[in-house]
C-alpha atoms as a PDB file:
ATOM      1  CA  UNK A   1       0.000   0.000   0.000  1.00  0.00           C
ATOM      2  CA  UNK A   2       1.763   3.257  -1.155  1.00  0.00           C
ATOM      3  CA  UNK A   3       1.097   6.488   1.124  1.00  0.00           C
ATOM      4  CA  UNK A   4      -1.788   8.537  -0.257  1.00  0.00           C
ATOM      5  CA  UNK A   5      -2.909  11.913   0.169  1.00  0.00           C
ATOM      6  CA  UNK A   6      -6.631  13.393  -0.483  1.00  0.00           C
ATOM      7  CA  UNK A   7      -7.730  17.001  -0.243  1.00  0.00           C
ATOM      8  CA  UNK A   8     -11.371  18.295  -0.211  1.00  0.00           C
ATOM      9  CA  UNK A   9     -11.192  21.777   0.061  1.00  0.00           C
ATOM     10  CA  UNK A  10     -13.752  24.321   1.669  1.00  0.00           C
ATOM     11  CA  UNK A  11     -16.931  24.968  -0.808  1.00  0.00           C
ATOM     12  CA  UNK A  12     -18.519  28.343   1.170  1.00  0.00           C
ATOM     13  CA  UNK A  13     -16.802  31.248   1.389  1.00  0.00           C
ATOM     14  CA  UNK A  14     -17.176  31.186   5.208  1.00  0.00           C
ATOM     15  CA  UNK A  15     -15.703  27.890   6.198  1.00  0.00           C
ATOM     16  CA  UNK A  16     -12.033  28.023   6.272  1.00  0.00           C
ATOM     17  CA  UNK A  17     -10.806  25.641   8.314  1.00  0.00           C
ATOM     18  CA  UNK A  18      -9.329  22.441   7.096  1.00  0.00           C
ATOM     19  CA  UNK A  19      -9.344  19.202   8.995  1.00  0.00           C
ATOM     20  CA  UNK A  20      -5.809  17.679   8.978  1.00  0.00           C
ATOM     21  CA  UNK A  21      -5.586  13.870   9.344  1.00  0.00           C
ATOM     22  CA  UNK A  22      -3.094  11.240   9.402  1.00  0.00           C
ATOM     23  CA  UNK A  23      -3.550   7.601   9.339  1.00  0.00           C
ATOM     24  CA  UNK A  24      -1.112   4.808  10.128  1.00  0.00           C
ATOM     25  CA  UNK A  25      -2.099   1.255   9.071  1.00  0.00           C
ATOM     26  CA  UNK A  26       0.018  -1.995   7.966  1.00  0.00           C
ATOM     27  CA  UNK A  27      -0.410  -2.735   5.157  1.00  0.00           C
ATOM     28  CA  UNK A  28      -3.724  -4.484   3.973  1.00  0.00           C
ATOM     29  CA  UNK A  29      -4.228  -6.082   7.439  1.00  0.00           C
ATOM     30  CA  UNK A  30      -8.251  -6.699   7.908  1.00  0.00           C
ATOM     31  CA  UNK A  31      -8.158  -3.358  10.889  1.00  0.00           C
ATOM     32  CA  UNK A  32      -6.066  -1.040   8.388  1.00  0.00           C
ATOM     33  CA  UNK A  33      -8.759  -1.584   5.650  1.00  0.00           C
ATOM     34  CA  UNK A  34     -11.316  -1.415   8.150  1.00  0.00           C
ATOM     35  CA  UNK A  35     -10.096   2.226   9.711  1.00  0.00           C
ATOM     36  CA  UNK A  36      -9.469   3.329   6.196  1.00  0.00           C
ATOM     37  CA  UNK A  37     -13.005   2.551   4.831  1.00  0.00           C
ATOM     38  CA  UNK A  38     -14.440   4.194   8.297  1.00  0.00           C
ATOM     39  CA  UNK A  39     -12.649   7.353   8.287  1.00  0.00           C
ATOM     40  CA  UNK A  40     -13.241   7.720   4.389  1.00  0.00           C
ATOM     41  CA  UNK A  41     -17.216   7.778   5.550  1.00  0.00           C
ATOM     42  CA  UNK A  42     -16.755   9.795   8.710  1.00  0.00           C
ATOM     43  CA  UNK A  43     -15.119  12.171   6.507  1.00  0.00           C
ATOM     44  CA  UNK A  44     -17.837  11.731   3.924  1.00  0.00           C
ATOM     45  CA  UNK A  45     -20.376  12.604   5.806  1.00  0.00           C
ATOM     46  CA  UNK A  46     -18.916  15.004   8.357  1.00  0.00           C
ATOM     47  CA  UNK A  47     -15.853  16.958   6.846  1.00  0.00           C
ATOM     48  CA  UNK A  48     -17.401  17.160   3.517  1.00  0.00           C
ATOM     49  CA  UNK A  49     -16.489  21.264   3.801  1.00  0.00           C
ATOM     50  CA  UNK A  50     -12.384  20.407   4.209  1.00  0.00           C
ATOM     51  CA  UNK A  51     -10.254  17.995   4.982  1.00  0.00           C
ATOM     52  CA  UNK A  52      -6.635  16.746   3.896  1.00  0.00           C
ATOM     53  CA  UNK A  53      -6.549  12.910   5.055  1.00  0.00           C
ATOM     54  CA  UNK A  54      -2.747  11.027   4.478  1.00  0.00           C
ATOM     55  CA  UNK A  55      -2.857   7.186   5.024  1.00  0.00           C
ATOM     56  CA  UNK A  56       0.935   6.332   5.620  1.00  0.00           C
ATOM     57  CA  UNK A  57       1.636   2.693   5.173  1.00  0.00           C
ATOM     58  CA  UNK A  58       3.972   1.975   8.392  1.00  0.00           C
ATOM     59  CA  UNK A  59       5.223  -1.599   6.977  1.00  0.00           C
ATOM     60  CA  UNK A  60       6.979   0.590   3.913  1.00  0.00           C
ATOM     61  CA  UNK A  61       7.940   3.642   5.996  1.00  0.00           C
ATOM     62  CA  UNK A  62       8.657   1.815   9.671  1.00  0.00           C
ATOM     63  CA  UNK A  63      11.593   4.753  10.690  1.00  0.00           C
ATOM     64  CA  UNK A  64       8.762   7.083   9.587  1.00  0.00           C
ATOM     65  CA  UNK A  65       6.593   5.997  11.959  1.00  0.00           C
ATOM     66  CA  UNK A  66       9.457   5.044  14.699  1.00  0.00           C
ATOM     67  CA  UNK A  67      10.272   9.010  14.657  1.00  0.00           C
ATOM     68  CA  UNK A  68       6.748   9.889  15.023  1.00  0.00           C
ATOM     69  CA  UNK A  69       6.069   8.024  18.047  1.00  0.00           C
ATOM     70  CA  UNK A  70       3.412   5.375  16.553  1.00  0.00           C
ATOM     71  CA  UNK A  71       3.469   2.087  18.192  1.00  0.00           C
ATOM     72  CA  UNK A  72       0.303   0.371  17.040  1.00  0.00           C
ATOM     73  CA  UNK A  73      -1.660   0.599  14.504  1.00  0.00           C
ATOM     74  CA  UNK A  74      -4.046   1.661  12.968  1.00  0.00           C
ATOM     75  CA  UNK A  75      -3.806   5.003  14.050  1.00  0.00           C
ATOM     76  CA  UNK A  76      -5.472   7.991  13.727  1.00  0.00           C
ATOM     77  CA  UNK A  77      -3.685  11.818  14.320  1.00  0.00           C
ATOM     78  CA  UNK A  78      -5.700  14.829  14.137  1.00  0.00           C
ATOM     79  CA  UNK A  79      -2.823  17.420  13.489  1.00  0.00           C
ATOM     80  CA  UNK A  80      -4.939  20.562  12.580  1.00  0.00           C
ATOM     81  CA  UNK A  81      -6.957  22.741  14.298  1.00  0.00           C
ATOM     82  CA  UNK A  82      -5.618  22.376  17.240  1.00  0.00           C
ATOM     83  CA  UNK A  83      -5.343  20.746  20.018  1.00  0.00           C
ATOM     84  CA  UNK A  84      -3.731  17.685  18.184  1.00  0.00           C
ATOM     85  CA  UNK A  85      -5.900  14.565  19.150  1.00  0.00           C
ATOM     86  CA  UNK A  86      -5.358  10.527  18.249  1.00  0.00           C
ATOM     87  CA  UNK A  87      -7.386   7.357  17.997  1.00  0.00           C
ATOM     88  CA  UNK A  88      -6.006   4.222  18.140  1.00  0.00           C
ATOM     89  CA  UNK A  89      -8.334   1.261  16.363  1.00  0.00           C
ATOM     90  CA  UNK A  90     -10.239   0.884  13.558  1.00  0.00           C
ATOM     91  CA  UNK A  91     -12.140   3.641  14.369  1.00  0.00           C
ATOM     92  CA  UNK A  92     -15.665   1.899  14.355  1.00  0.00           C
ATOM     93  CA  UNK A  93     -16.625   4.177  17.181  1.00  0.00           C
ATOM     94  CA  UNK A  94     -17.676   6.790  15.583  1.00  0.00           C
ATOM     95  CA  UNK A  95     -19.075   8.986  18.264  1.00  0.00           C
ATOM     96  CA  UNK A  96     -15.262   8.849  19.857  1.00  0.00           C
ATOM     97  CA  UNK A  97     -13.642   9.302  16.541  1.00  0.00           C
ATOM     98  CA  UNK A  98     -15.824  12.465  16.133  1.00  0.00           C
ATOM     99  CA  UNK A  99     -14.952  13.762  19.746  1.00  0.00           C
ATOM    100  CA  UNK A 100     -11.508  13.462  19.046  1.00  0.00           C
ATOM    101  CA  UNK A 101     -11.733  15.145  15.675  1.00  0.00           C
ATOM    102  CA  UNK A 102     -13.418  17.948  17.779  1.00  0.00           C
ATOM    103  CA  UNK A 103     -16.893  17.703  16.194  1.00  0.00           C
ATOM    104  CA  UNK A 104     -20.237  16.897  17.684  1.00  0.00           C
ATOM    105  CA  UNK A 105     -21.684  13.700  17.602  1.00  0.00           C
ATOM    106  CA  UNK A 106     -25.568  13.351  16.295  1.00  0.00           C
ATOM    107  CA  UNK A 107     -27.622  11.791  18.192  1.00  0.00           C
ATOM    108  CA  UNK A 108     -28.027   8.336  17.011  1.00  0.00           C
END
């Protein structure tokens, strides 16, 4: 799995602020697919406005990830606005992947 970037950028003229993500998986291991195909949808749905998501594929850049502290993945950084915030998982918990990304949860 090669590292990938997306950008959606902001559609109104009065929403500036971007989300920025990171996400560190291994490879095509069933939890890295899983937390990639939930955070696309979270994203989707609730950062439709602006967001810049990078998957980084720890298996083909492990010093990458050694000098960034991550130990386990996947794993989720939020690294703008701040404060910086991170999920560990697959991120099937979308009410705490939300909190974390600073956004409100729906009622569902």
């Amino acid at each position: 799995m090669s590292r990938r970037a997306r950008t959606t950028t902001a559609q109104s003229a009065g929403f500036s602020t971007v989300v920025v993500l990171r996400l560190y998986v291994a490879g095509g291991a069933p939890n890295s697919m899983l937390a990639i195909a939930n955070l696309e949808a979270i994203c989707a749905e609730h950062l439709k406005d602006g967001h810049k998501l990078e998957v980084v594929d720890v298996l083909e850049n492990p010093r990458r990830a050694m000098a960034e502290g991550v130990l386990v993945t996947p794993s989720l950084t939020k690294l703008s606005p701040q404060p910086v915030a991170q999920v560990i998982g697959n991120l099937s918990d979308k009410r705490q992947v939300l909190l974390a990304l600073g956004l409100k949860p729906g009622v569902e």
